[in-house]
Every structure is written in C-alpha cells, then in structure tokens.
Protein backbone atom coordinates (compact mmCIF):
# COMPACT_ATOMS: atom_id res chain seq x y z
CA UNK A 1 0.00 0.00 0.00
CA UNK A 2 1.21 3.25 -1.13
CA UNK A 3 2.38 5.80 1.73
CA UNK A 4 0.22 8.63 0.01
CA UNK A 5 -3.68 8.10 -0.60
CA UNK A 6 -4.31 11.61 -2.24
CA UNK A 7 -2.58 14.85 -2.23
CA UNK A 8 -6.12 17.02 -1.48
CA UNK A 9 -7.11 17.18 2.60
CA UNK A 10 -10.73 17.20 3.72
CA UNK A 11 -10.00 20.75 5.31
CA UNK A 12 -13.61 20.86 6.77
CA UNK A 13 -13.11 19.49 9.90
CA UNK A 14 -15.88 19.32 12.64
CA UNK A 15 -14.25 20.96 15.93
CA UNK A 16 -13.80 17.70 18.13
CA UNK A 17 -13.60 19.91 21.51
CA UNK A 18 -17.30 21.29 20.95
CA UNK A 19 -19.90 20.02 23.14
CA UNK A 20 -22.73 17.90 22.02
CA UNK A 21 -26.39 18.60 23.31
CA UNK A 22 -29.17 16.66 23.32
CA UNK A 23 -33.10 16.67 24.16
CA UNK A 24 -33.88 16.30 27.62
CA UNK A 25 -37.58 15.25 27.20
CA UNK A 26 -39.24 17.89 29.04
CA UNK A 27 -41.70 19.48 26.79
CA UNK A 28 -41.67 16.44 24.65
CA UNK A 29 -40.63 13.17 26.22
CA UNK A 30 -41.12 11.38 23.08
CA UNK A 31 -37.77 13.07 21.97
CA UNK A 32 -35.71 12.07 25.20
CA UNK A 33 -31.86 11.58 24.52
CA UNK A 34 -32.27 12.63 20.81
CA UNK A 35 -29.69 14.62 19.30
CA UNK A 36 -29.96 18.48 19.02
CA UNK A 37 -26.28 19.15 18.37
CA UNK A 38 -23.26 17.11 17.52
CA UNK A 39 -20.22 18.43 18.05
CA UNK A 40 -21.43 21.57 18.11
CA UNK A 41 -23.37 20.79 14.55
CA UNK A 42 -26.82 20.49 13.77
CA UNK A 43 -25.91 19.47 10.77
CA UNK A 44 -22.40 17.32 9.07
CA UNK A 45 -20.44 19.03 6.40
CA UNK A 46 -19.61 15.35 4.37
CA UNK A 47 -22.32 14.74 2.56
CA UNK A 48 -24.81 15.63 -0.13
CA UNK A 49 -27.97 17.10 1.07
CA UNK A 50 -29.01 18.04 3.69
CA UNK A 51 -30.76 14.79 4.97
CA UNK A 52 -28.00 12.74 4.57
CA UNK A 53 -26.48 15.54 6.93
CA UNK A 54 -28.87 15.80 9.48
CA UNK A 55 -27.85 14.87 12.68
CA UNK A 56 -30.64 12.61 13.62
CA UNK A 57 -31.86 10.24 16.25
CA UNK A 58 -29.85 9.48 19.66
CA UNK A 59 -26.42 8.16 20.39
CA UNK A 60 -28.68 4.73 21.42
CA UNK A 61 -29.08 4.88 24.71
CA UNK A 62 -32.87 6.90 25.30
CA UNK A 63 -35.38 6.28 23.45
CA UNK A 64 -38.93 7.54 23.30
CA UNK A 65 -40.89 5.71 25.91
CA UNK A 66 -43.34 3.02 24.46
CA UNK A 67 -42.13 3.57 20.87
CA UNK A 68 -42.75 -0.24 20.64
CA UNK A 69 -41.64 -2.03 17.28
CA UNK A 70 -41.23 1.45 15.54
CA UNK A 71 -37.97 1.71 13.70
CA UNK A 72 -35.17 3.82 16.23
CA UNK A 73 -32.35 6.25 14.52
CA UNK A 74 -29.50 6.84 15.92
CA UNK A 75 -26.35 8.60 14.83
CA UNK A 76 -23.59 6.24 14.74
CA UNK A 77 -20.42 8.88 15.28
CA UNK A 78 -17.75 6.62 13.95
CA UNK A 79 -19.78 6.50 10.74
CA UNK A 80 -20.48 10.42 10.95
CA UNK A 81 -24.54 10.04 9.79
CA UNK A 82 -27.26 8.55 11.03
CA UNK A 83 -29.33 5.59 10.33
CA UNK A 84 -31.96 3.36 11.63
CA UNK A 85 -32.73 -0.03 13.43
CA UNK A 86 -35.44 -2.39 12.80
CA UNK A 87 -37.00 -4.83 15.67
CA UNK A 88 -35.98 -8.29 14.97
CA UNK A 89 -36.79 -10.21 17.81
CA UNK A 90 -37.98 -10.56 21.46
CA UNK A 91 -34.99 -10.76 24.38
CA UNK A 92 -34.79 -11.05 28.10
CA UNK A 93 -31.77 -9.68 30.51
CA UNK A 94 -32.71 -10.66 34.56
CA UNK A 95 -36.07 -11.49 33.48
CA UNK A 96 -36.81 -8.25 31.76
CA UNK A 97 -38.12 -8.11 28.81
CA UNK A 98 -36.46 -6.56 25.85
CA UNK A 99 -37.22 -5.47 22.13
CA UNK A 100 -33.71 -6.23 19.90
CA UNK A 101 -33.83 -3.46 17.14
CA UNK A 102 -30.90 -4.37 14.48
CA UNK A 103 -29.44 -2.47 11.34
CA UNK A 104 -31.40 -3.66 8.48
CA UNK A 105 -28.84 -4.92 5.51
CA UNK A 106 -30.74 -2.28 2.77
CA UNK A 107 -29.83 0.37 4.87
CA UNK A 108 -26.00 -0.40 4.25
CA UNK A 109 -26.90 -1.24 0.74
CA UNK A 110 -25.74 0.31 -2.35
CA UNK A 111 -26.79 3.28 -3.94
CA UNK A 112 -28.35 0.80 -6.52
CA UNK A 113 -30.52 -1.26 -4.27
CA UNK A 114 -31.42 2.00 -2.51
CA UNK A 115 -30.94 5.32 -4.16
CA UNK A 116 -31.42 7.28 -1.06
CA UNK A 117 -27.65 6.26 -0.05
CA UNK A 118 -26.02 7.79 -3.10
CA UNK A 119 -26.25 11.11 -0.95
CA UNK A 120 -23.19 8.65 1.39
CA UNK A 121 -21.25 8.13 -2.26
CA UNK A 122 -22.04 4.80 -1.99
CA UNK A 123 -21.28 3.49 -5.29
CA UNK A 124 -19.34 0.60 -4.36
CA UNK A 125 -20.50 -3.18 -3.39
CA UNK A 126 -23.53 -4.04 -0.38
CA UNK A 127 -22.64 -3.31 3.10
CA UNK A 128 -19.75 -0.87 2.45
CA UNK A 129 -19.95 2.53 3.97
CA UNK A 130 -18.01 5.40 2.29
CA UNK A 131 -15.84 7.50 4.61
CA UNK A 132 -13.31 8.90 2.19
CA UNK A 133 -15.20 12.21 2.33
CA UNK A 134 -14.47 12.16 6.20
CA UNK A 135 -11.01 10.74 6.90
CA UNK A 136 -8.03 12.82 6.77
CA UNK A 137 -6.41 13.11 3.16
CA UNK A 138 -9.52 11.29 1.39
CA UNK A 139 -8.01 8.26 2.31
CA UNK A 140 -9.75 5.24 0.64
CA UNK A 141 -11.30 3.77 4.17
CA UNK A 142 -14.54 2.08 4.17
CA UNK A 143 -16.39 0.85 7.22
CA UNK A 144 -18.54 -2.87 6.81
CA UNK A 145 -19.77 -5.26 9.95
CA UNK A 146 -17.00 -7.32 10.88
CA UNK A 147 -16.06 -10.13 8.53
CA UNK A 148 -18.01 -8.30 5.89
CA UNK A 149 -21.19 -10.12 7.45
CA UNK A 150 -24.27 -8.57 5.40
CA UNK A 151 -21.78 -7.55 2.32
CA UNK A 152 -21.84 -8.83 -1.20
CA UNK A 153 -20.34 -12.52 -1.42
CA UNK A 154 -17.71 -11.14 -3.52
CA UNK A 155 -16.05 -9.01 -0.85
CA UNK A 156 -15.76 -12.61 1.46
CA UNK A 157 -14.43 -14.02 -1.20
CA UNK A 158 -11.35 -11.85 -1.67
CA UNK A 159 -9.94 -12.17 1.82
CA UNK A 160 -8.46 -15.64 3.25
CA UNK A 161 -10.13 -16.73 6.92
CA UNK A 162 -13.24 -14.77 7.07
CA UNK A 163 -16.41 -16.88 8.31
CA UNK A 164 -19.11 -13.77 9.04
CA UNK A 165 -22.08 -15.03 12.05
CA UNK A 166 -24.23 -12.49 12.51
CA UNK A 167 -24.28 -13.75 16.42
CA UNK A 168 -20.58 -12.87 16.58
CA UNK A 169 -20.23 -10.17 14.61
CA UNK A 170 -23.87 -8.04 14.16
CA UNK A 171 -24.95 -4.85 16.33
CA UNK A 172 -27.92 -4.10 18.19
CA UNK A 173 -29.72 -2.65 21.02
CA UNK A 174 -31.64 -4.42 23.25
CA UNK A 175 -34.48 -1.86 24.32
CA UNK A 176 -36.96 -1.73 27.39
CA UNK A 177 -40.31 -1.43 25.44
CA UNK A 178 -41.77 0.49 28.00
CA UNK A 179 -39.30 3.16 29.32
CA UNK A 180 -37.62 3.40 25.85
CA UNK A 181 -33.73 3.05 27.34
CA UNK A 182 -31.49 0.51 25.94
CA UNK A 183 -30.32 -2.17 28.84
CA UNK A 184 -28.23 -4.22 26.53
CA UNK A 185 -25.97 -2.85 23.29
CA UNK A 186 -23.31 -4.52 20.94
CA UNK A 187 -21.86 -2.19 17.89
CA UNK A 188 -18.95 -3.71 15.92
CA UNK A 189 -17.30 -2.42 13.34
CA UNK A 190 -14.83 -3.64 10.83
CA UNK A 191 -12.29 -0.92 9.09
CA UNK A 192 -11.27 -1.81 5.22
CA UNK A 193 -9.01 0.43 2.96
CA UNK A 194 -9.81 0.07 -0.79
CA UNK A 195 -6.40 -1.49 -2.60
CA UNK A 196 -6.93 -0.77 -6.60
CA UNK A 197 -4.26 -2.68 -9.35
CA UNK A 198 -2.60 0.12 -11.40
CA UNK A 199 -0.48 -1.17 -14.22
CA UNK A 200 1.67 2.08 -13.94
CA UNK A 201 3.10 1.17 -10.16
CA UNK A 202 5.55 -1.17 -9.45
CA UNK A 203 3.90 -1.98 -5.95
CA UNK A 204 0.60 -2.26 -7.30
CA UNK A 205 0.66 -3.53 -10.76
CA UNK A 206 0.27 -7.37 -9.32
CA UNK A 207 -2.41 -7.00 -6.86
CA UNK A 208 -5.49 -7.58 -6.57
CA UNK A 209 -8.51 -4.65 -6.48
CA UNK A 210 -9.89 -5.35 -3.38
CA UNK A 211 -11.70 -3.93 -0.45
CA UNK A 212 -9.26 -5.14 2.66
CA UNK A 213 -9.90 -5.75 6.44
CA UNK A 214 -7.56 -3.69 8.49
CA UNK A 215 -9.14 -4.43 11.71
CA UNK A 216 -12.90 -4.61 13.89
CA UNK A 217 -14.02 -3.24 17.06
CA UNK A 218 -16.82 -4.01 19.31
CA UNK A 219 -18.62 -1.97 22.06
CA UNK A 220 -20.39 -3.44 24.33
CA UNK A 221 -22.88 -1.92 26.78
C-alpha cells in the first residue's frame, strides 16, 4: 500500500472539543436523549444534502418511551450520519423483557438497491460505507460489519479466513419497550481500505482490487 492516498485534505473538519447537546424530554418526552447538536453541529459538512447531513436520532441509549416495534435512529459517530434499526426479535436480561432493534442490511446497501444512499457516495459493493469524504487526506477507508457479514459474497471471497455469524459479529440494542432506554448494546465495526491494481506502479501492478480488512471493534454496553 502506497504511503500517500491523495494529495487534497478534507480541510472541513468538525471541531472535536465542541460540546454535544441533546433533548432532555421535558416538553416532549417522546424526543428524550435525541440529538440536538453534535459536536457543536446540527448538521455534518460530508455529505450531499441536507438529509443525509442531518444529525438525527440518539447516540442509542434513550429512546422515546413506548415507541414499541417502531424503527429507532441513531447517529452512529464513527460512521459520521445517522441511520436506523429495525426490531428483529424478542430478548430477556434478569427477566426483563427486551425489544432487539438491528441495522437492516438495505440500509447499508448500495446506492443501486437504494438510491437514497447515493447522498453517502455509496457506489461501491452491499454493506460498504463510504468514509473517504471524512477521513483525513480522502483516504480510501470504508467501514462494513466485521467479517463483511451482510456484504456482497464477492467481498468474502477476496480475503483468506473470514467466516461472518451475525451472532458474533452483528450490532444491536436491546431496548426496554416500555421506558424506551437501551439495557443491553453490541456495535462492531470492521475498518477496510480500498487497494486498486494500477499497471503504472511497481507496488501495485500485481495485486489484486480489493476492499481489505484492516481491523474490527466491538462496544459493548
């Protein structure tokens, strides 16, 4: 991999030291824990339009009280926009019952399964989020679910010792239906850099065009 991505920074920057606010459910308790600012923005500079900027939904911790089944957004900051989670199944922690609320593979899909993520520039395979308008130097970093669970087969494929589960390697949030807080969370995310053949570079003229893993995280609340 080439020391140099680009030669063009991403000089808008948000200012990491600014606080974020967010609703405290007094006038409106249905909007408890939701974002009002991150970051000191109301609104990201990445992408295009101004609903793919919106800061929307919560960090995934409150949630409107007796939203039910109802989808939940939340504003994953590592990814820098916001998205939602559908209900997917009934859980219990301590006897408690819980509503699991999971990210739905179309809303990671391509722009050509579902248009509304070409404002996110995502032109490339399912399951690959676009970050190159975010990272320092347009670097070619793309953010999947670990093992590239959810992804077209194609990106598995490409990399040696990958097995995705979606028990081991999928996030959710495990929600009290009635109070709307989350008792039980798991987000894990895998890091790839985009490697591209070019005939004109020695270091690159053999390889393979490929999306690779550098690493994957997990969070666990």
């Amino acid at each position: 991999i080439p020391k140099e991505f680009a030669f063009q920074n991403n000089v808008t920057k948000p200012n990491m030291s600014a606080p974020s606010s967010v609703y405290t459910g007094h006038r409106n308790v249905s909007r408890v824990g939701q974002y009002i600012k991150y970051q000191g923005m109301s609104k990201l500079p990445y992408w295009d339009g101004d609903d793919a900027n919106a800061v929307r939904g919560s960090e995934g911790v409150f949630f409107g009280p007796g939203n039910g089944k109802k989808p939940v957004y939340v504003f994953v900051d590592q990814l820098f926009r916001s998205g939602y989670f559908n209900f997917t199944s009934y859980e219990k922690l301590n006897g408690i019952d819980l509503y699991r609320f999971s990210i739905p593979e179309f809303e990671l899909a391509s722009a050509k399964r579902n248009p509304a993520n070409r404002n996110f520039y995502a032109y490339g395979p399912d399951g690959i989020c676009n970050l190159t308008t975010v990272v320092p130097f347009n670097a070619p970093v793309y953010a999947s679910k670990p093992h590239f669970l959810g992804c077209d087969v194609g990106l598995i494929r490409n990399v040696s010792g990958l097995a995705p589960n979606a028990t081991l390697h999928d996030s959710y949030l495990d929600i009290e239906p009635l109070s709307g807080v989350m008792l039980r969370g798991v987000k894990r995310l895998q890091m790839n850099v985009k490697i591209e053949r070019d005939a004109l570079l020695s270091d690159l003229k053999h390889i393979r065009s490929m999306y690779f893993p550098l690493f994957w995280a997990e969070e666990i609340a």
